[in-house]
C-alpha atoms as a PDB file:
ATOM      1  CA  UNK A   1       3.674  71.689  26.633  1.00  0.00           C
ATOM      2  CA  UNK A   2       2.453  74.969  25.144  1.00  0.00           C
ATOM      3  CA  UNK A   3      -1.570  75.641  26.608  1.00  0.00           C
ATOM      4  CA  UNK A   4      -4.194  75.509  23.185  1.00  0.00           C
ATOM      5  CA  UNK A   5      -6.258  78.745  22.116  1.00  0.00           C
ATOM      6  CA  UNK A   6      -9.131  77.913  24.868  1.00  0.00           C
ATOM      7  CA  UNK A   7      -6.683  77.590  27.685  1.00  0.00           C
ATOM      8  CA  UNK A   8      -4.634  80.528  26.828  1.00  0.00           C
ATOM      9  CA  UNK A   9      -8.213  82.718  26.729  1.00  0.00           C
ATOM     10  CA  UNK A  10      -9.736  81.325  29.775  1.00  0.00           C
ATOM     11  CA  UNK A  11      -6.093  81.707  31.150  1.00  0.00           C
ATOM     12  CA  UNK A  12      -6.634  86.018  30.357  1.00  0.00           C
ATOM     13  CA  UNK A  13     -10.215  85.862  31.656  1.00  0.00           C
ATOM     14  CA  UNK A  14      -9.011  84.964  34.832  1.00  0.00           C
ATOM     15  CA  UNK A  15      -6.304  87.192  34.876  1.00  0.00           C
ATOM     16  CA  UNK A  16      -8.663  90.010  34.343  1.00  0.00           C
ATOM     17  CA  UNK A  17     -11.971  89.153  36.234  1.00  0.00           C
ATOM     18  CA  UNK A  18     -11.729  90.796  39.544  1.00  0.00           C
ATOM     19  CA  UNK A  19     -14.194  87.386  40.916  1.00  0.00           C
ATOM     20  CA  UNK A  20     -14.628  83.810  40.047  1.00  0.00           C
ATOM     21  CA  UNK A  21     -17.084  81.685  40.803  1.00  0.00           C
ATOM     22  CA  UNK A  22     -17.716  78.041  38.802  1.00  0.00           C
ATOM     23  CA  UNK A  23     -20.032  76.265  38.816  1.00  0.00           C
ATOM     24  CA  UNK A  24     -18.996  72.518  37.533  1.00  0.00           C
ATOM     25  CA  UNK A  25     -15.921  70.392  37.440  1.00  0.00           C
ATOM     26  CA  UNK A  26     -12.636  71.715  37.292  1.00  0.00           C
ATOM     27  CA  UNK A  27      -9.549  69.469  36.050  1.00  0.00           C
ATOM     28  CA  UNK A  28      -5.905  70.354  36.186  1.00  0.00           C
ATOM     29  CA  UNK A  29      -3.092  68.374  34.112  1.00  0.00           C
ATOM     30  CA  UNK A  30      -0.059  69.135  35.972  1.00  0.00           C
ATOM     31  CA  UNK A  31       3.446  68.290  34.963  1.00  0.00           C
ATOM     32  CA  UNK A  32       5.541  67.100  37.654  1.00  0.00           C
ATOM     33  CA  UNK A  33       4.676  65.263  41.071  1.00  0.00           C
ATOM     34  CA  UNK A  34       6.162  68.608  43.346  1.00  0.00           C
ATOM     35  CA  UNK A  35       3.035  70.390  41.459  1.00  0.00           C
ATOM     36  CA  UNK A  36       0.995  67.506  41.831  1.00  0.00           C
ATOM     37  CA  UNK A  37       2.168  67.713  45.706  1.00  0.00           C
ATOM     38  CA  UNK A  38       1.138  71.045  46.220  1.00  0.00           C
ATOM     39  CA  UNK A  39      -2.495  70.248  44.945  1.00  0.00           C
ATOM     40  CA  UNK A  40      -2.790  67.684  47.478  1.00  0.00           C
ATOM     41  CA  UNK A  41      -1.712  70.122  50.346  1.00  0.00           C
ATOM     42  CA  UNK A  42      -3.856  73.215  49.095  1.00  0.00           C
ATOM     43  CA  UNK A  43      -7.216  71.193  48.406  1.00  0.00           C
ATOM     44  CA  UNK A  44      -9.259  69.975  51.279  1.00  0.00           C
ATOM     45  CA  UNK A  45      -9.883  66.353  52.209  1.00  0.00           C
ATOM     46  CA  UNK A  46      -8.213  65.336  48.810  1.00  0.00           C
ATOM     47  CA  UNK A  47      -8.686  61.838  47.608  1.00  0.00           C
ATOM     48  CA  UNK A  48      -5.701  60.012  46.262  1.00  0.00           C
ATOM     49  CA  UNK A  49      -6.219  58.203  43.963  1.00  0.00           C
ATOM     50  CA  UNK A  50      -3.408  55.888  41.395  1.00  0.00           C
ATOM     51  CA  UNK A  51      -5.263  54.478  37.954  1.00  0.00           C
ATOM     52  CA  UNK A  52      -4.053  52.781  34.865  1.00  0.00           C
ATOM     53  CA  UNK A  53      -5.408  53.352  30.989  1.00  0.00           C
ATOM     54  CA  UNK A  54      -7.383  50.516  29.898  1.00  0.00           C
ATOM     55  CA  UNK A  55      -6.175  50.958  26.383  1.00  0.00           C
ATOM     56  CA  UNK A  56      -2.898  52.408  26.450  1.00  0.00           C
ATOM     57  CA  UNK A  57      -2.289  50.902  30.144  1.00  0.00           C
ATOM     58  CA  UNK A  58      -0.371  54.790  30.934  1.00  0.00           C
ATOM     59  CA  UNK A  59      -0.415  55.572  34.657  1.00  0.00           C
ATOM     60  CA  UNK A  60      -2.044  58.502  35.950  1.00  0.00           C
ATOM     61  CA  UNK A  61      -1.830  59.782  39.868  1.00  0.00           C
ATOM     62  CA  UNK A  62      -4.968  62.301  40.809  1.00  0.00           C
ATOM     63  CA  UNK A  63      -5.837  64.167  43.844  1.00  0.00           C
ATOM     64  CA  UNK A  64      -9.343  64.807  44.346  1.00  0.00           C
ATOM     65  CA  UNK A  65     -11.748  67.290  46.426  1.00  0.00           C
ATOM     66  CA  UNK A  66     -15.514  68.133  46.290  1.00  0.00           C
ATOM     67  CA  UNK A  67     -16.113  71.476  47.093  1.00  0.00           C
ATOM     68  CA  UNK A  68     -19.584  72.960  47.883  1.00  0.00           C
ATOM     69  CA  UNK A  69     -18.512  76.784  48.039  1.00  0.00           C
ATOM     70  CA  UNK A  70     -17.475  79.974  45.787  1.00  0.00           C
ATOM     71  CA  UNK A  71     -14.847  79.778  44.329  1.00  0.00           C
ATOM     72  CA  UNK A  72     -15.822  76.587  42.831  1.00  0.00           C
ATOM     73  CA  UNK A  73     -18.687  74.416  42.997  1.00  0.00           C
ATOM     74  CA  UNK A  74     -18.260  71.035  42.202  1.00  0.00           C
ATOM     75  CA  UNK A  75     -14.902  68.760  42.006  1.00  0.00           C
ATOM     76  CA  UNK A  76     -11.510  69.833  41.696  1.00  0.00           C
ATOM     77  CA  UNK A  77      -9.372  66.731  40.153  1.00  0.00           C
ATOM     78  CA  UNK A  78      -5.125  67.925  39.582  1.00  0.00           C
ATOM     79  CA  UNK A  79      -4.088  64.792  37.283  1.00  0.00           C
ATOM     80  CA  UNK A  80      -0.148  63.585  36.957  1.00  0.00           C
ATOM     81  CA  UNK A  81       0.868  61.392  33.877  1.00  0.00           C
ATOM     82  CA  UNK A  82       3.068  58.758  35.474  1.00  0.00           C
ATOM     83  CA  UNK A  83       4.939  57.061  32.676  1.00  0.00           C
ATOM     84  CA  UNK A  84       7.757  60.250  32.864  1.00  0.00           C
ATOM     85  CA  UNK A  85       7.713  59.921  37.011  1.00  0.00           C
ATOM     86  CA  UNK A  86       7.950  55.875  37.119  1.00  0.00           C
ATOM     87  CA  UNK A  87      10.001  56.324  40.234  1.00  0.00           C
ATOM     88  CA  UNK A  88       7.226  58.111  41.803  1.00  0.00           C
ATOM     89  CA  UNK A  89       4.508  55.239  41.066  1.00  0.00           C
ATOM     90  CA  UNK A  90       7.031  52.927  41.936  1.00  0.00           C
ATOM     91  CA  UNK A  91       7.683  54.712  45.799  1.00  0.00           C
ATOM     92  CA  UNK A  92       4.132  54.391  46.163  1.00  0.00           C
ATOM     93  CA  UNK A  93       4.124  50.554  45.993  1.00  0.00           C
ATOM     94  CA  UNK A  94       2.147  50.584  42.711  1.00  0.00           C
ATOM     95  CA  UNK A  95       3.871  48.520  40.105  1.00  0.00           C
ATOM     96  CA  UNK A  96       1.360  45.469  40.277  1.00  0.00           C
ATOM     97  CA  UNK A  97      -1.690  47.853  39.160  1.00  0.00           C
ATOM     98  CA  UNK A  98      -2.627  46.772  35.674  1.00  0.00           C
ATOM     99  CA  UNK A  99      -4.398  48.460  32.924  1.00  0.00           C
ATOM    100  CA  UNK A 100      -7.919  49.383  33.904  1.00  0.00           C
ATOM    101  CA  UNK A 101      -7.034  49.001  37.479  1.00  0.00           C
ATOM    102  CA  UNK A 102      -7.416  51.584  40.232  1.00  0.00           C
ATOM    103  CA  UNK A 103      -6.376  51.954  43.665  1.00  0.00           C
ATOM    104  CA  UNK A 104      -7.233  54.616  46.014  1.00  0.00           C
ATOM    105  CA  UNK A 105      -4.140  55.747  48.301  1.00  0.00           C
ATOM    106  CA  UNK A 106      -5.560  54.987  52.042  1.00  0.00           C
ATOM    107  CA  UNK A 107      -2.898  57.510  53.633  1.00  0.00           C
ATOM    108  CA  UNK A 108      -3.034  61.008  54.792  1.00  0.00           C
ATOM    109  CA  UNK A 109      -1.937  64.052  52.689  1.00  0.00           C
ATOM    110  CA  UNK A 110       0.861  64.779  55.377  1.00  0.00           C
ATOM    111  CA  UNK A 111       2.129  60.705  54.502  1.00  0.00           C
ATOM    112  CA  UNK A 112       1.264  60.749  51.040  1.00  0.00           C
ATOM    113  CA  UNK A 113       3.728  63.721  50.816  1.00  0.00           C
ATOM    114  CA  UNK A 114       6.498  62.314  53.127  1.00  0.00           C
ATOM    115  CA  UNK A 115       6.160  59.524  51.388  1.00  0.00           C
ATOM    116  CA  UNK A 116       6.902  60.945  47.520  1.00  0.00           C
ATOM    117  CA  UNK A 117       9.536  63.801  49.281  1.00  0.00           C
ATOM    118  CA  UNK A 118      11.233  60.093  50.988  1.00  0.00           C
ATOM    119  CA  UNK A 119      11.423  58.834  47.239  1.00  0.00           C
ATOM    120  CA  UNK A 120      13.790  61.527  45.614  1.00  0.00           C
ATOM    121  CA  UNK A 121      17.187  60.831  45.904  1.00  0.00           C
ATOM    122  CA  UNK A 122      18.267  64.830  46.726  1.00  0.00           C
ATOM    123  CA  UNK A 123      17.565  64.623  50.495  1.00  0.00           C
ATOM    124  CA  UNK A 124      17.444  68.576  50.768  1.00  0.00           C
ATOM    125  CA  UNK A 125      14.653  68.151  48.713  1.00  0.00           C
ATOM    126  CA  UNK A 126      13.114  65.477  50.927  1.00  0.00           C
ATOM    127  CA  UNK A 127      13.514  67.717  53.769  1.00  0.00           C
ATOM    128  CA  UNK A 128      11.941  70.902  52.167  1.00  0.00           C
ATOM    129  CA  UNK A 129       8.839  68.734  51.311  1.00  0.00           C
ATOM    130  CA  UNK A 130       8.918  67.422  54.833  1.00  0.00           C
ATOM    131  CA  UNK A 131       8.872  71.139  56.394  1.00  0.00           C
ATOM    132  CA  UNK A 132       6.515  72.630  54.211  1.00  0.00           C
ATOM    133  CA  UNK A 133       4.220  69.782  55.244  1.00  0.00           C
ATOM    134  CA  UNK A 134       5.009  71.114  58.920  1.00  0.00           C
ATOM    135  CA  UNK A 135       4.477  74.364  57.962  1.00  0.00           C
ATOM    136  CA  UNK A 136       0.921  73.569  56.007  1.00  0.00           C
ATOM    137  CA  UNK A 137      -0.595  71.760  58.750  1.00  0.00           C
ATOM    138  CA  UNK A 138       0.835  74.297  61.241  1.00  0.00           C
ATOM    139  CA  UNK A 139      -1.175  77.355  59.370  1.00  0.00           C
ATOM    140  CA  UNK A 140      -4.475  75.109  58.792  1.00  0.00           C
ATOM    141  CA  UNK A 141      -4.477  75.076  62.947  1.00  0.00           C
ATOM    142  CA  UNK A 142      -3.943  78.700  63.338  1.00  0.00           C
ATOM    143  CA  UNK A 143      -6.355  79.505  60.657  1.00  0.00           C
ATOM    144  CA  UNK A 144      -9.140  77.002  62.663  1.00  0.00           C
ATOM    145  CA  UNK A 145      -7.996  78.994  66.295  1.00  0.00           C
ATOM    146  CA  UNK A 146      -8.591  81.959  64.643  1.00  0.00           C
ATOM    147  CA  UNK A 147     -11.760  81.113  63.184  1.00  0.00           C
ATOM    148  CA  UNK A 148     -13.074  79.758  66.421  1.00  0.00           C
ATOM    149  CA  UNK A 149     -11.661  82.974  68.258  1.00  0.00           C
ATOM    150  CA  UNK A 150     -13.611  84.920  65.747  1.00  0.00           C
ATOM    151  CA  UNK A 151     -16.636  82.360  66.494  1.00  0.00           C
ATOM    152  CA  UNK A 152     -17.095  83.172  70.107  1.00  0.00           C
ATOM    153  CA  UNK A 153     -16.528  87.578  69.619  1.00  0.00           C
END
């Protein structure tokens, strides 16, 4: 899908604007579940949430974070249209969700991911999802021992 007029100029602001700082919601329409994936590992204490259209009764998978500092202010929402990725919606025991139903995903990000990464049938890809899980939550603990380090100087 090519990005309209707007998104292709906010797209160049953002290239060239040496700081950002938003105030307000920010939603992302991403295009595959590995993207949608790697929104749920980068954001912090995302929500996970699976919802159905009420009038077309499409299925949508978000992730979810409220953040209270620069960069952004406000929520950051990364949204996946199912109907394309059926097997995903499917791995996450969905299929009895009906139109103008939601359900939020009670699971960790670490599980949510294992779990979607468990659903493909390449199992190299499984296992790359699996490690860079590892490697995420490996760098989030050196990043809080070196913020505690830093803490105590």
């Amino acid at each position: 899908m090519y990005p309209t007029k707007d998104a292709r100029e906010l797209a160049i602001l953002l290239r060239i604007s040496r700081e950002l700082d938003i105030i307000g919601d920010v939603t992302a329409t991403v295009d595959s579940p590995s993207e949608l994936l790697a929104w749920a590992l980068i954001l912090s204490s995302p929500h996970i949430v699976a919802w159905r259209a009420g009038d077309s009764g499409h299925r949508y998978l978000q992730v979810s974070a409220h953040r209270s500092k620069a960069p952004i202010r406000g929520d950051i929402t990364a949204v996946l249209h199912c109907e394309q990725h059926l097997d995903y919606w499917q791995a996450l025991d969905l299929a009895d969700l009906t139109p103008d139903d939601r359900r939020e995903l009670e699971c960790s990000v670490s599980e949510f991911v294992r779990h979607l990464g468990g659903s493909n049938t390449n199992q190299g890809a499984a296992w790359r999802v699996d490690q860079e899980v590892d490697d995420h939550v490996g760098s989030e603990h050196v990043e809080e021992d070196d913020a505690a380090e830093e803490e105590t100087r």
